[in-house]
N, C-alpha and C. Protein backbone atom coordinates (compact mmCIF):
# COMPACT_ATOMS: atom_id res chain seq x y z
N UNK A 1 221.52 63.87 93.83
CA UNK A 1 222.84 63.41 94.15
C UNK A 1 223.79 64.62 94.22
N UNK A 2 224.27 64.77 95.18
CA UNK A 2 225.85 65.77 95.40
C UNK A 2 227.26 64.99 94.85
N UNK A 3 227.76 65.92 94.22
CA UNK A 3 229.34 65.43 94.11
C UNK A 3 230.04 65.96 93.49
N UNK A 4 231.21 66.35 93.45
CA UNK A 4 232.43 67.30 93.63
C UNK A 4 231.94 67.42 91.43
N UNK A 5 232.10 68.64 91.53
CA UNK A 5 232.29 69.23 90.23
C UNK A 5 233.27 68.74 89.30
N UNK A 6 232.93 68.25 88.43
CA UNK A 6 233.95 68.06 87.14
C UNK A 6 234.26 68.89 86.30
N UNK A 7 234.49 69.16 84.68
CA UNK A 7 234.82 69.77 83.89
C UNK A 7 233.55 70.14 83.01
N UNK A 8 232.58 68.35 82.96
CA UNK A 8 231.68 68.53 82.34
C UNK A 8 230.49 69.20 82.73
N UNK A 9 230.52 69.65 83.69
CA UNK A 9 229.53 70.27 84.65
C UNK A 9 229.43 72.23 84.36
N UNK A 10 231.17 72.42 84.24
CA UNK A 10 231.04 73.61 83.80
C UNK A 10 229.74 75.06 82.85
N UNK A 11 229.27 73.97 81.94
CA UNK A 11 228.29 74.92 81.46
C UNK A 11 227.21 74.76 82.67
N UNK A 12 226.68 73.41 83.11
CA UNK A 12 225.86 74.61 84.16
C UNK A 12 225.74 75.16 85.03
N UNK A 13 227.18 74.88 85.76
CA UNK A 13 227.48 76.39 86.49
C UNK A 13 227.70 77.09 86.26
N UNK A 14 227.85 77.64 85.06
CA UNK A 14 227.90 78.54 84.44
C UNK A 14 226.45 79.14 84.53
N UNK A 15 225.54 78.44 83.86
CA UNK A 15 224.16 79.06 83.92
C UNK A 15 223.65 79.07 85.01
N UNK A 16 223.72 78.35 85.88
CA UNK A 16 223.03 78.93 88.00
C UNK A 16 223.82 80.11 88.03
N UNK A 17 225.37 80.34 88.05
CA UNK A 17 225.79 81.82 88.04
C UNK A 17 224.98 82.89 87.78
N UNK A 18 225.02 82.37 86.01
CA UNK A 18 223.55 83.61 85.27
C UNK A 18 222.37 84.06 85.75
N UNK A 19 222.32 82.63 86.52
CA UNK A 19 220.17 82.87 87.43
C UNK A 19 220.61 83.25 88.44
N UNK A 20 221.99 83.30 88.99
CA UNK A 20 221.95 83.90 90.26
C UNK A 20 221.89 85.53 90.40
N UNK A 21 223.14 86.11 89.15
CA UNK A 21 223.06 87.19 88.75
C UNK A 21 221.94 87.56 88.66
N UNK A 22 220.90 87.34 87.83
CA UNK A 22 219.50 88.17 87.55
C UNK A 22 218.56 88.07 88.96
N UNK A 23 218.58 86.85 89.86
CA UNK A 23 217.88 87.20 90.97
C UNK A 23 218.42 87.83 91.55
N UNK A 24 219.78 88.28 92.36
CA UNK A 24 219.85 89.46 92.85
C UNK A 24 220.11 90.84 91.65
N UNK A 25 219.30 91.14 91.21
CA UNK A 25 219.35 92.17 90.35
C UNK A 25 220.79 92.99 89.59
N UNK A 26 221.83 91.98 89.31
CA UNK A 26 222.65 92.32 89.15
C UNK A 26 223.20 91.43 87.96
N UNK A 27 222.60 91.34 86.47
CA UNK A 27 222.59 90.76 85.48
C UNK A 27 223.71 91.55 84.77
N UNK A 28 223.96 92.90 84.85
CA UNK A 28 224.82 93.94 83.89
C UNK A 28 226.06 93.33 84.80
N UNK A 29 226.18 92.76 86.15
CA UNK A 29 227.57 92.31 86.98
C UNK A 29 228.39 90.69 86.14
N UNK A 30 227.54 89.97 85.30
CA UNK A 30 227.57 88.95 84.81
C UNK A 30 228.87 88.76 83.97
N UNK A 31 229.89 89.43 83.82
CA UNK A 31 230.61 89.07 82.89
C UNK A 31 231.42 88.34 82.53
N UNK A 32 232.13 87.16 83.57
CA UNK A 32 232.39 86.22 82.87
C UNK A 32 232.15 85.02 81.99
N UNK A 33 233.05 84.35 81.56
CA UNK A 33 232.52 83.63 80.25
C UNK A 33 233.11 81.66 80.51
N UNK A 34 232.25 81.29 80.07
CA UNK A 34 232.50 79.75 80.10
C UNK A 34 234.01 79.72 79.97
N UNK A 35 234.60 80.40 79.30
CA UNK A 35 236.37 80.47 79.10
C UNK A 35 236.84 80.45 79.82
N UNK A 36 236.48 81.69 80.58
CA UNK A 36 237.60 82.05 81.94
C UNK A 36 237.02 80.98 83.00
N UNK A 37 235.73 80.75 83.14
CA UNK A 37 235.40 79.58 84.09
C UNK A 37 236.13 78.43 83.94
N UNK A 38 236.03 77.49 82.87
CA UNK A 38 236.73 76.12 82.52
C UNK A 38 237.83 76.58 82.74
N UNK A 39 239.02 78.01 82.59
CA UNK A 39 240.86 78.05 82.57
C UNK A 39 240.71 78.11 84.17
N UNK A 40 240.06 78.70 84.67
CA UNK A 40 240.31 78.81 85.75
C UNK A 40 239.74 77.46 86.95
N UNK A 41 238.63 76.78 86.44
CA UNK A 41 238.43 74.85 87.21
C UNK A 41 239.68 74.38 86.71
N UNK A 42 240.21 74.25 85.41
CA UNK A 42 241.78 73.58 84.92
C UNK A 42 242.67 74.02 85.78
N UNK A 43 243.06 75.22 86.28
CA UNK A 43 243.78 75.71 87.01
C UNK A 43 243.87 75.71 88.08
N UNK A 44 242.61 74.99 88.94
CA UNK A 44 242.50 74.55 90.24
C UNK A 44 242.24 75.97 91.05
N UNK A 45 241.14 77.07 90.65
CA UNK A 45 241.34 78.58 91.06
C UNK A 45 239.99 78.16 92.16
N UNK A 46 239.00 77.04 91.94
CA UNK A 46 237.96 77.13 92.67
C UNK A 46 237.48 75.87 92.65
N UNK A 47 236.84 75.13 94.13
CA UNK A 47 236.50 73.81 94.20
C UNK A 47 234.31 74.06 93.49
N UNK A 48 234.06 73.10 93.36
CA UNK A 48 232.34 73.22 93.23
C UNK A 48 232.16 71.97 93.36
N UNK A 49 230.90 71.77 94.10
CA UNK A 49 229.72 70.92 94.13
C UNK A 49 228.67 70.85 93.58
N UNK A 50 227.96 69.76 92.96
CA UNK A 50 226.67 70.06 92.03
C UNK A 50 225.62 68.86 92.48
N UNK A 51 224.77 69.44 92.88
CA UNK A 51 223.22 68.95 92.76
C UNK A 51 222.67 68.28 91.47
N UNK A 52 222.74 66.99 91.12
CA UNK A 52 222.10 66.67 90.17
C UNK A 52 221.16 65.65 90.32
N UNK A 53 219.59 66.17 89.60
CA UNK A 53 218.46 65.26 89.53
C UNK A 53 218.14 64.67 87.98
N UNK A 54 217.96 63.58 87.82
CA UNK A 54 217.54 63.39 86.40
C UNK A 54 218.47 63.43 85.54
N UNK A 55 220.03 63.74 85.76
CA UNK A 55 221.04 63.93 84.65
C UNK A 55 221.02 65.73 84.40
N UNK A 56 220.48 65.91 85.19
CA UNK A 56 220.48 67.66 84.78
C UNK A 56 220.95 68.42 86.40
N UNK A 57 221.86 69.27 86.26
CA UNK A 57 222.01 69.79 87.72
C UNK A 57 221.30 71.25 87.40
N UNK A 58 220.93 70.76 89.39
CA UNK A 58 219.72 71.66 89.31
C UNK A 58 220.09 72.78 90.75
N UNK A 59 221.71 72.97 91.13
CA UNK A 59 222.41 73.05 92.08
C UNK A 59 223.70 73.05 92.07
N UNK A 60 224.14 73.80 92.60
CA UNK A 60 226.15 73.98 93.09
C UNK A 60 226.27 74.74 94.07
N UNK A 61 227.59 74.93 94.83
CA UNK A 61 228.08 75.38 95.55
C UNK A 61 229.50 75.76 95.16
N UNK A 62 229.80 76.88 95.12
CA UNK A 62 231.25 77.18 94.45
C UNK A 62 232.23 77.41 95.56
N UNK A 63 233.49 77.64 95.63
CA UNK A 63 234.72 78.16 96.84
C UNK A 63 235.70 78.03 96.36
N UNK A 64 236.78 78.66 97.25
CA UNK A 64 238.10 78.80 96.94
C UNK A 64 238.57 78.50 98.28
N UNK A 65 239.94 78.33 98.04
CA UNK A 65 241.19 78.11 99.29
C UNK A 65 241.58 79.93 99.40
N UNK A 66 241.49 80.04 101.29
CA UNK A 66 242.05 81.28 101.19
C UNK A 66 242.94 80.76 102.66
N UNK A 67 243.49 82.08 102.68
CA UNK A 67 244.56 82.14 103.68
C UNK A 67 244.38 83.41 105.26
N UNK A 68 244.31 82.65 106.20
CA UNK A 68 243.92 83.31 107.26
C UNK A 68 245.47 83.49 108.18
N UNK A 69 245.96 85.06 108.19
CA UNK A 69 247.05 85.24 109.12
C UNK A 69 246.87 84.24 110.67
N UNK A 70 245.72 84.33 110.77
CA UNK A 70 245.50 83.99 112.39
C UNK A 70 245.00 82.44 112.57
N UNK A 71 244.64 81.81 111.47
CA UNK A 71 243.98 80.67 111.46
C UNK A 71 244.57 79.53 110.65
N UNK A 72 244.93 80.46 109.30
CA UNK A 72 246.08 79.16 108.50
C UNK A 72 244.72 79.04 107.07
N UNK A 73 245.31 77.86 106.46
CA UNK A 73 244.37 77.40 105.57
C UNK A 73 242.70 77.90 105.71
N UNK A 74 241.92 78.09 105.13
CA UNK A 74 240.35 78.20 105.31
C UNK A 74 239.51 78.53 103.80
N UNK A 75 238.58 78.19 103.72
CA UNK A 75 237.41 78.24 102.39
C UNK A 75 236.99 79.54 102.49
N UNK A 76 236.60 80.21 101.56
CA UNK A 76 235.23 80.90 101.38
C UNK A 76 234.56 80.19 100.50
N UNK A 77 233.19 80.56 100.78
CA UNK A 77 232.07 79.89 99.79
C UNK A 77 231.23 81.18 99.33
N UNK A 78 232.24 80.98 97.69
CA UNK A 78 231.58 82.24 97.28
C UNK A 78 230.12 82.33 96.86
N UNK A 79 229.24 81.02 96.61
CA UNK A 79 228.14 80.83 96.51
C UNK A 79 227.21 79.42 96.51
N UNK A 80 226.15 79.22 96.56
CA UNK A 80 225.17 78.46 96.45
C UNK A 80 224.15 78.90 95.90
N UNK A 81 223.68 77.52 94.62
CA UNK A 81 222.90 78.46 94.13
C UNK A 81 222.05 77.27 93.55
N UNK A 82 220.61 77.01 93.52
CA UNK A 82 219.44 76.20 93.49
C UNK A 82 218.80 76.74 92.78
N UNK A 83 218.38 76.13 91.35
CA UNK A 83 217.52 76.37 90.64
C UNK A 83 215.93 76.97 90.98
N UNK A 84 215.06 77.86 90.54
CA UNK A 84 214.21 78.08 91.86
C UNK A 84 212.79 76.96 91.55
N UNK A 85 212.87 76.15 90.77
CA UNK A 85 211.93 75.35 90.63
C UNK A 85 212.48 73.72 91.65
N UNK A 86 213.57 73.79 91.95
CA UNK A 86 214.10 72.85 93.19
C UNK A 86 214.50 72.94 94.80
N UNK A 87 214.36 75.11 94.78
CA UNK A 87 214.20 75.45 96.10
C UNK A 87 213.13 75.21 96.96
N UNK A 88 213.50 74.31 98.11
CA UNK A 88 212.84 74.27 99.03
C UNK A 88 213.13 72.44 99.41
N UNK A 89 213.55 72.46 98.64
CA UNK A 89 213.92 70.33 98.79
C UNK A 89 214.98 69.91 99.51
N UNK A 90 215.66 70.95 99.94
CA UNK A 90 217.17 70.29 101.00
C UNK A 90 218.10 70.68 100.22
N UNK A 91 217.80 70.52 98.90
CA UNK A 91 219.42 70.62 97.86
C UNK A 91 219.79 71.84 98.61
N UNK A 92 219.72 73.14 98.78
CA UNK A 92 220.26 73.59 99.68
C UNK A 92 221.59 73.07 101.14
N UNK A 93 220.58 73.12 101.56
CA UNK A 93 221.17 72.27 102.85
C UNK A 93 222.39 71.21 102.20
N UNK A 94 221.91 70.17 101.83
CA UNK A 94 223.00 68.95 101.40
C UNK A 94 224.26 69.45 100.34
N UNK A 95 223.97 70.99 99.78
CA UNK A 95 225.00 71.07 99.48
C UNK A 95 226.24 72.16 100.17
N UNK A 96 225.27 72.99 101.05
CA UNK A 96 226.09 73.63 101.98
C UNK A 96 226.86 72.83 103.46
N UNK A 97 226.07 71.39 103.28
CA UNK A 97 226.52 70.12 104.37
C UNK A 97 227.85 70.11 103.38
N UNK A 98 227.98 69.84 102.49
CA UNK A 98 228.88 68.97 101.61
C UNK A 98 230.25 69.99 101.64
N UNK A 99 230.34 71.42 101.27
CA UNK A 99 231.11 71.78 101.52
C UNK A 99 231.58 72.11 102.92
N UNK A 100 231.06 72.10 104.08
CA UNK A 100 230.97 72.11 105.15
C UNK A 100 232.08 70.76 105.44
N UNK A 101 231.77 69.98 104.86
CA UNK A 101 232.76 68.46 104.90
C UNK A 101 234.11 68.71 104.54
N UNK A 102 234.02 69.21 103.44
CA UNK A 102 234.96 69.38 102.35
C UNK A 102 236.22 70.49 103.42
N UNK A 103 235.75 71.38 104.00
CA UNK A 103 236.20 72.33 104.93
C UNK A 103 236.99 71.60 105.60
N UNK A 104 236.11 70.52 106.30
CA UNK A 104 236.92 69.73 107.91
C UNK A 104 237.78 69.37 107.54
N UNK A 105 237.50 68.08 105.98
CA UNK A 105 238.66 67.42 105.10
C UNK A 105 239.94 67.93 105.03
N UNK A 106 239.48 68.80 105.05
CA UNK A 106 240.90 70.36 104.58
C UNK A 106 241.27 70.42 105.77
N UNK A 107 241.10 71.04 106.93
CA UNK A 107 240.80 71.09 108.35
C UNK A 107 241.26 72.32 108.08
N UNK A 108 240.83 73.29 107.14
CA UNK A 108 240.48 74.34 107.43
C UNK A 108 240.20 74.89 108.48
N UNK A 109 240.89 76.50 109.17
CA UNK A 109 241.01 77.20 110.33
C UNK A 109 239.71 77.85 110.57
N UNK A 110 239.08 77.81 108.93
CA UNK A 110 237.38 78.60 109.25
C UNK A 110 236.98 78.35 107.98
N UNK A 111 235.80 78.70 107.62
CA UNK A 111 234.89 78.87 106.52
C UNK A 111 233.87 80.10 106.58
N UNK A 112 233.98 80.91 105.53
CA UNK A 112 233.62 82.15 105.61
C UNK A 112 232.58 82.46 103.85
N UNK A 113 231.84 83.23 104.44
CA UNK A 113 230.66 83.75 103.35
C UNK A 113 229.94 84.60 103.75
N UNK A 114 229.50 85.41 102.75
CA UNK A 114 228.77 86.59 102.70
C UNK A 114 227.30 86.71 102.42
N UNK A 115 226.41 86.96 102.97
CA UNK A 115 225.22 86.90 102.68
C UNK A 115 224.30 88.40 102.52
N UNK A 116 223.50 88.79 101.54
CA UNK A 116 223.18 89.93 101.10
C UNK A 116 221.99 89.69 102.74
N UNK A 117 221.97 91.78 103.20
CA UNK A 117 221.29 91.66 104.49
C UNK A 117 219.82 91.71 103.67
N UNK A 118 219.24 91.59 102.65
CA UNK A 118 217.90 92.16 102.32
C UNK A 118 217.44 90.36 102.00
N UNK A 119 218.28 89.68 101.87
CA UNK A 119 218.02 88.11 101.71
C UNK A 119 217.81 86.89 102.56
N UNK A 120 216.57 87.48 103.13
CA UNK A 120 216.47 87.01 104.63
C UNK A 120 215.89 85.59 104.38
N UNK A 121 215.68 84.82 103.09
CA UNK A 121 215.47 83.26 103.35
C UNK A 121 217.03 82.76 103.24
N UNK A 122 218.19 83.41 102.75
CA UNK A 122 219.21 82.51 102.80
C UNK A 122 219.85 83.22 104.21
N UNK A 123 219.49 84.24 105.27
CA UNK A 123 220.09 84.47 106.51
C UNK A 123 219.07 83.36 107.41
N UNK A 124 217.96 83.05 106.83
CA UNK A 124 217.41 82.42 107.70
C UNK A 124 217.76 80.90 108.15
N UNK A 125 218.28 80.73 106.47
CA UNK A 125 218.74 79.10 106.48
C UNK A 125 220.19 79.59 107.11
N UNK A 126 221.01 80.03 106.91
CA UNK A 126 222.13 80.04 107.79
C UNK A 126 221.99 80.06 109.28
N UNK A 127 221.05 80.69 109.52
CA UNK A 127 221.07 80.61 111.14
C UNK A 127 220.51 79.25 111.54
N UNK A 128 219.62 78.09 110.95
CA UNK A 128 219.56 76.68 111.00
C UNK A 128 221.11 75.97 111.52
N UNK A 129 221.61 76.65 110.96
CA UNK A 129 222.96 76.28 111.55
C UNK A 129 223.94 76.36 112.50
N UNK A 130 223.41 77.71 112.67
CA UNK A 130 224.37 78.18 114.20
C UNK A 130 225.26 79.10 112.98
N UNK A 131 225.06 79.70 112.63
CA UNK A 131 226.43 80.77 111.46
C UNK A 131 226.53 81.85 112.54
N UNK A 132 227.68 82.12 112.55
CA UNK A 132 227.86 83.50 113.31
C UNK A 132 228.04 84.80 112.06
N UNK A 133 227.00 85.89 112.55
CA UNK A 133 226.82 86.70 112.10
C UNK A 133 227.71 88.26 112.32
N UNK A 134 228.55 88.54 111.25
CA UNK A 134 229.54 89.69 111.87
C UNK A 134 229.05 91.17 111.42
N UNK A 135 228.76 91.55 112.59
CA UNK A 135 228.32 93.15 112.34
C UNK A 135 229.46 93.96 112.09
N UNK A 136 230.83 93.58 112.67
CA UNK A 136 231.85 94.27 113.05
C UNK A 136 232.92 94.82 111.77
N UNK A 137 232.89 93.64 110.67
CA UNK A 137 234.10 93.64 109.41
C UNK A 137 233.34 94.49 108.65
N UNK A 138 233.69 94.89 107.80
CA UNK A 138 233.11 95.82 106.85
C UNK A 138 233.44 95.19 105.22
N UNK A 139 232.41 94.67 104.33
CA UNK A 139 233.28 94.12 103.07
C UNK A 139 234.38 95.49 102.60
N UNK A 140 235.16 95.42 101.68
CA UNK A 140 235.66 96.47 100.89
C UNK A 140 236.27 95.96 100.02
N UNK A 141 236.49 96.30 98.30
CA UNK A 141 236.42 95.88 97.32
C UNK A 141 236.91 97.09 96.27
N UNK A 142 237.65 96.16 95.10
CA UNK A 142 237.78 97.13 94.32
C UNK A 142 237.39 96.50 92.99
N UNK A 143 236.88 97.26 91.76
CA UNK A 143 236.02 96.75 90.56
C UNK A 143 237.35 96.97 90.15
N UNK A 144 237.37 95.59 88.47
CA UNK A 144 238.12 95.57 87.81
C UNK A 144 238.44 96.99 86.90
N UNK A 145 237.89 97.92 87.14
CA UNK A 145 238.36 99.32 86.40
C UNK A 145 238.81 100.01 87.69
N UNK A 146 238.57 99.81 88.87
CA UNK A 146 239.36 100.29 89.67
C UNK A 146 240.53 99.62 89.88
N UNK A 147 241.03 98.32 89.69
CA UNK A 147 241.97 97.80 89.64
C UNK A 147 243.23 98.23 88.91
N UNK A 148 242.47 98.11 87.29
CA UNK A 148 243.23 98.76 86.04
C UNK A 148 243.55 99.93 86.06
N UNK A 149 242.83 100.81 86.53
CA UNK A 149 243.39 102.16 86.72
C UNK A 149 243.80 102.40 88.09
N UNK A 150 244.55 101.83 88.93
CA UNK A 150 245.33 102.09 89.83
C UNK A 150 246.89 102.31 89.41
């Protein structure tokens, strides 16, 4: 079953976060905390969707509202993320359908996400879709110690 994230759901998106961190090799990147997650769902900082089988979710999809000069309102979807003992069953799909909905609902100007280039089963499932792929933008970013010490 898919359906819009609650409060009580928080710890385990919290923990798909964690499994997401360690599959792309980036477990030391992990640092937020159930705290700042729950102030910030209270605060309305990010929508989620959750996959649940059996009373246990085994699936989410996280995003935010962003703002496009040229387009107006629009999502990013900062992730999806499937337990790997339930990858390969659609939960995927039905939950990247779901925010995909959630987008139109909004009538969002676009929907935008990032996909690592060495992660070629989730570029593969995006292209199932028709995703347009941008060679052209470049990410750029600054870490919270580059922030602080600016």
């Amino acid at each position: 079953m898919i359906r819009q994230a609650t409060k009580e759901d928080l710890s385990g998106i919290w923990e798909l976060i964690r499994e997401l961190a360690i599959y792309e090799n980036a477990p030391h990147e992990f640092v937020i905390t159930i705290e700042q997650l729950s102030k910030d769902f209270a605060d309305n900082q990010f929508f989620a969707f959750v996959a649940e089988k059996e009373n246990e979710i085994v699936g989410m999809a996280l995003g935010y509202n962003m703002y496009s000069t040229w387009k107006g309102l629009s999502l990013y979807l900062e992730d999806i993320v499937v337990r790997e003992a339930h990858r390969r069953s659609g939960i995927g799909s039905q939950l990247f359908e779901a925010v995909t909905r959630y987008a139109k609902e909004s009538k969002a100007g676009k929907m935008v996400w990032q996909v690592l280039d060495w992660n070629t089963l989730a570029i593969d499932f995006y292209k199932k879709y028709n995703a347009n792929f941008d060679e052209e933008w470049k990410t750029c970013r600054f870490s919270r110690e580059q922030i602080e010490g600016f």
